[in-house]
Protein backbone atom coordinates (compact mmCIF):
# COMPACT_ATOMS: atom_id res chain seq x y z
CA UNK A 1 36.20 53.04 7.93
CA UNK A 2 33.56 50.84 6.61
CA UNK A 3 29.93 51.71 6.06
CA UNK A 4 28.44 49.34 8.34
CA UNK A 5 29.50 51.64 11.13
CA UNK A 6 27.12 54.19 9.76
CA UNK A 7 24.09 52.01 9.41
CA UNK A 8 23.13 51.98 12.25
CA UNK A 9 21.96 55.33 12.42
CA UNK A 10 20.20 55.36 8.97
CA UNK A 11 18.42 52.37 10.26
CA UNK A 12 17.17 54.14 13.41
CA UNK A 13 17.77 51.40 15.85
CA UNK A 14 16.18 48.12 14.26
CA UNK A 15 18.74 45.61 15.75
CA UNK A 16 17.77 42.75 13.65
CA UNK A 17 19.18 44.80 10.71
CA UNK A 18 22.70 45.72 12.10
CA UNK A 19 25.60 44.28 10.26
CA UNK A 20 28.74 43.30 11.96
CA UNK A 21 32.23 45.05 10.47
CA UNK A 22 33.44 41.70 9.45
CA UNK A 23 30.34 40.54 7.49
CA UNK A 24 29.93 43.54 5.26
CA UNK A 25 31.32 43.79 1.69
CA UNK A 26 34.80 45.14 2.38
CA UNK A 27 34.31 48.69 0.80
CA UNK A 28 34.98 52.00 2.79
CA UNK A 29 33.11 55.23 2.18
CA UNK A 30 36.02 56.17 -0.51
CA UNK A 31 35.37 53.41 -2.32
CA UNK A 32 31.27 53.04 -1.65
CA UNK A 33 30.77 56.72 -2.83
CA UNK A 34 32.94 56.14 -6.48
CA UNK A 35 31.29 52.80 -7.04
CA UNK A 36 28.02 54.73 -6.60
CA UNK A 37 28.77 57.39 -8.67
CA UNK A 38 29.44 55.23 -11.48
CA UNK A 39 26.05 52.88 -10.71
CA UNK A 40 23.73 55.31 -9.46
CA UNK A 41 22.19 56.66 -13.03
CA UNK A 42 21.95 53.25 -14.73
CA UNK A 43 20.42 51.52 -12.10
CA UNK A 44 17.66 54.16 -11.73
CA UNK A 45 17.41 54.48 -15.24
CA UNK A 46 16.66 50.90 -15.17
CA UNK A 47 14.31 51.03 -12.51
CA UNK A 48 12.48 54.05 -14.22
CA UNK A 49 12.10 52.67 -17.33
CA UNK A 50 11.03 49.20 -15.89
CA UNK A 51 8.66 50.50 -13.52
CA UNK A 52 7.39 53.41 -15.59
CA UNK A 53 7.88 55.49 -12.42
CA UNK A 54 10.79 57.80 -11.67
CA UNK A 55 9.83 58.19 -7.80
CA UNK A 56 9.58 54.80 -7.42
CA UNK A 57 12.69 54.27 -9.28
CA UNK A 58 14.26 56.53 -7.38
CA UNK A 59 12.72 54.57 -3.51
CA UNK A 60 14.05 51.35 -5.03
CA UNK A 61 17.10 52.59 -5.88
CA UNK A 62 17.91 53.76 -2.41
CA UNK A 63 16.78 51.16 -0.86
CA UNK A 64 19.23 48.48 -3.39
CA UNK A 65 21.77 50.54 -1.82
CA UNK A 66 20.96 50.35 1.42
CA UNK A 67 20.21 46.52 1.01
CA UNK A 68 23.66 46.35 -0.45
CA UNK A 69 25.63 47.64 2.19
CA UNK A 70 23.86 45.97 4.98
CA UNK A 71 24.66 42.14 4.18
CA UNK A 72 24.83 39.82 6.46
CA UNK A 73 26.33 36.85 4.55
CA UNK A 74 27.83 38.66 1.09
CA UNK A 75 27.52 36.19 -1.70
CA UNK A 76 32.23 34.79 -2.18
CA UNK A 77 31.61 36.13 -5.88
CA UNK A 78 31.34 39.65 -4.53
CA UNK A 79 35.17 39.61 -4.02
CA UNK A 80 35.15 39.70 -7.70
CA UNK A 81 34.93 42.99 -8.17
CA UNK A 82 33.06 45.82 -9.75
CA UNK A 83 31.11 44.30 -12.16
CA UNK A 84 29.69 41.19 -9.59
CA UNK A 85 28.99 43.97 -7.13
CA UNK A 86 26.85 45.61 -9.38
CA UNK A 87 25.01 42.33 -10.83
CA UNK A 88 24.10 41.64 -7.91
CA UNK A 89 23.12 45.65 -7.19
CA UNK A 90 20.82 45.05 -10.34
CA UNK A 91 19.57 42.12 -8.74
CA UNK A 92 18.05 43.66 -5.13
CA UNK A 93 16.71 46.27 -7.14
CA UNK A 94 15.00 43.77 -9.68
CA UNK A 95 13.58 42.01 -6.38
CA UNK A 96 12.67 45.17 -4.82
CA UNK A 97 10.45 46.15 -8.16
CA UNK A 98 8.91 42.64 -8.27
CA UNK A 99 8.39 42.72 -4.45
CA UNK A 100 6.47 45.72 -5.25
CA UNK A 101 4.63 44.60 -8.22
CA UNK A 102 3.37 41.58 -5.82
CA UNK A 103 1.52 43.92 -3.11
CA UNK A 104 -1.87 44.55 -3.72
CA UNK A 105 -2.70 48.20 -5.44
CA UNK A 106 -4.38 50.90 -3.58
CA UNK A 107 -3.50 53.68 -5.54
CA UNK A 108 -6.65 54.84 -7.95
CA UNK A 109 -6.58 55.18 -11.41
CA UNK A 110 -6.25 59.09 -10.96
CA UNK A 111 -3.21 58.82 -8.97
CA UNK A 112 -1.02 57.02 -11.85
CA UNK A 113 1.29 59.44 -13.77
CA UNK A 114 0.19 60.69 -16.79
CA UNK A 115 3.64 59.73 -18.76
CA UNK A 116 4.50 56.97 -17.81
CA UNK A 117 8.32 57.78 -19.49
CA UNK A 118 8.44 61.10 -18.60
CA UNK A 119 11.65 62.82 -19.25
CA UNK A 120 12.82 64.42 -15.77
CA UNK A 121 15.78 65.91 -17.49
CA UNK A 122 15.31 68.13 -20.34
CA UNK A 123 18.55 67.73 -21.27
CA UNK A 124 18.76 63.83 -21.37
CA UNK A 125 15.38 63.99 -24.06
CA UNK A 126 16.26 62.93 -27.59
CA UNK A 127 14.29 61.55 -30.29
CA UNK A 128 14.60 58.45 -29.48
CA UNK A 129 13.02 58.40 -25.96
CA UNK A 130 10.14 60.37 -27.66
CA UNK A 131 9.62 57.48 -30.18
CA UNK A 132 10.63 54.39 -27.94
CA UNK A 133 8.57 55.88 -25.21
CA UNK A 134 5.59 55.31 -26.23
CA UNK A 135 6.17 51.44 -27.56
CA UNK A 136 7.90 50.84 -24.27
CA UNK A 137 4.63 51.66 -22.18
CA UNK A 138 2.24 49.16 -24.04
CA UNK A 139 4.90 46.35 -23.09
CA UNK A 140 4.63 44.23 -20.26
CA UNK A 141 7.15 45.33 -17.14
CA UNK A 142 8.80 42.16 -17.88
CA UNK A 143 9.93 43.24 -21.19
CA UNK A 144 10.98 46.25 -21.13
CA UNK A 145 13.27 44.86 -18.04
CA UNK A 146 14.56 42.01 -20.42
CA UNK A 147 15.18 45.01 -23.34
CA UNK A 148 16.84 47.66 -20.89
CA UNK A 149 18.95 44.95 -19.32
CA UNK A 150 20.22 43.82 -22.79
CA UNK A 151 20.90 46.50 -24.45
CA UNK A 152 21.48 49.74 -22.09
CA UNK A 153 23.43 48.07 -19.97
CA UNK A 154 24.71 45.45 -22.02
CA UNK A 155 24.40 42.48 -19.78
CA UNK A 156 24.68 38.83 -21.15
CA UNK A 157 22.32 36.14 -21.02
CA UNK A 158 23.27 34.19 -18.24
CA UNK A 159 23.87 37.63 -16.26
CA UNK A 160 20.24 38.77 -17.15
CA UNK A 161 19.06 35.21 -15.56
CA UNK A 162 21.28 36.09 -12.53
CA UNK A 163 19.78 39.46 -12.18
CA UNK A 164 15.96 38.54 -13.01
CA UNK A 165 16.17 34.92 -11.85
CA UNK A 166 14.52 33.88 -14.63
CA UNK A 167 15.75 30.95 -15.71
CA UNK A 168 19.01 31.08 -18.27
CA UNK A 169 17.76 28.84 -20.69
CA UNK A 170 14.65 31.40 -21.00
CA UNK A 171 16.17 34.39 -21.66
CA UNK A 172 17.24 33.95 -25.31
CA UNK A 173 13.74 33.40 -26.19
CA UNK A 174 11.90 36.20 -24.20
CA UNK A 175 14.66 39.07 -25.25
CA UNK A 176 13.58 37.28 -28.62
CA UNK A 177 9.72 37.89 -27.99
CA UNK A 178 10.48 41.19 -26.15
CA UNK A 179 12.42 42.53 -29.69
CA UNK A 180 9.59 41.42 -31.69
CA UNK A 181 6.92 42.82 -30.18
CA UNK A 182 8.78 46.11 -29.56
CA UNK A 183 9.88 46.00 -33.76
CA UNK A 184 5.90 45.81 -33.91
CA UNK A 185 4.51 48.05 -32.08
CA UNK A 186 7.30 50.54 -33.70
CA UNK A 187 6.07 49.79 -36.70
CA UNK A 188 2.38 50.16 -36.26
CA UNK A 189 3.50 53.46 -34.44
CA UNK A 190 5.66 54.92 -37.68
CA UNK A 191 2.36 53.67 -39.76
CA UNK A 192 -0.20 55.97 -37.32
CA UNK A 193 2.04 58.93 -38.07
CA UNK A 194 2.46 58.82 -42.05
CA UNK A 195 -1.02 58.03 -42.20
């Protein structure tokens, strides 16, 4: 059984969104449900600490997924496996964020969260989120994308470009910028506290 067959109903009856059996990613719910197991916490870690946001990660998220399933045309390099599935998982979610980014603001100043990188898990807080956290919310969204794509999930130049669409030739130079400013603002930040 493929998931298609079940979109329908999440989808409530918008028929310019149902997907035909044969057009959908060939994964059934045995193999949907492992490949999200082993996606699901990066990509909303990414999203959260991109955003600054865990609800929103969380919307996003969902939404990748449901994105994900329901395609029309699946890019050939999907066949590829695992690890092109979830490039391009990375990548929906990345245009989700910026899609949001683009719409105008409503919410008030009040409304925003008060930690930005609020730990939602007690157990996942270390020292590290406690002192990265705070460098990571005076950089730009863009940055802390380009740093969590590097180096929590490991991801390669050219597959950062894929995922951002930035272009590839960029990247090497804003991870570059990204690093520095991060190494200063740590620094200015370890300076505050022995002062």
């Amino acid at each position: 059984m493929f998931w298609e067959s079940s979109i329908p109903n999440v989808l409530a009856g918008d028929a310019s969104l149902e997907v035909s059996p044969a057009a959908a990613p060939p994964m059934d719910d045995e193999a949907f449900a492992a490949f999200y197991e082993r996606s699901a916490r990066s990509l909303w870690a990414y999203l959260a600490r991109t955003s600054g946001d865990p609800t929103l990660a969380e919307d996003i998220m969902q939404e990748s997924y449901v994105r994900f399933l329901c395609l029309a045309n699946p890019p050939s390099y999907l066949a590829d496996g695992e690890v092109a599935c979830r490039r391009y998982l990375f990548r929906i979610a990345t245009n989700l964020l910026r899609d949001h980014w683009r719409r105008p603001r409503s919410a008030s100043i009040e409304e925003m969260p008060e930690n930005l990188f609020a730990c939602v898990d007690e157990q996942v807080a270390s020292d590290s989120q406690m002192i990265l956290g705070p460098a990571l919310a005076q950089m730009r969204p863009r940055d802390r994308q380009l740093l969590w794509l590097a180096h929590a999930e490991g991801y390669s130049h050219h597959e950062i470009a894929e995922i951002t669409g930035l272009a590839s030739a960029s990247i090497r130079l804003l991870l570059f910028r990204a690093r520095r400013k991060i190494a200063y603002l740590l620094q200015n930040q370890n300076r505050g506290r022995q002062a």
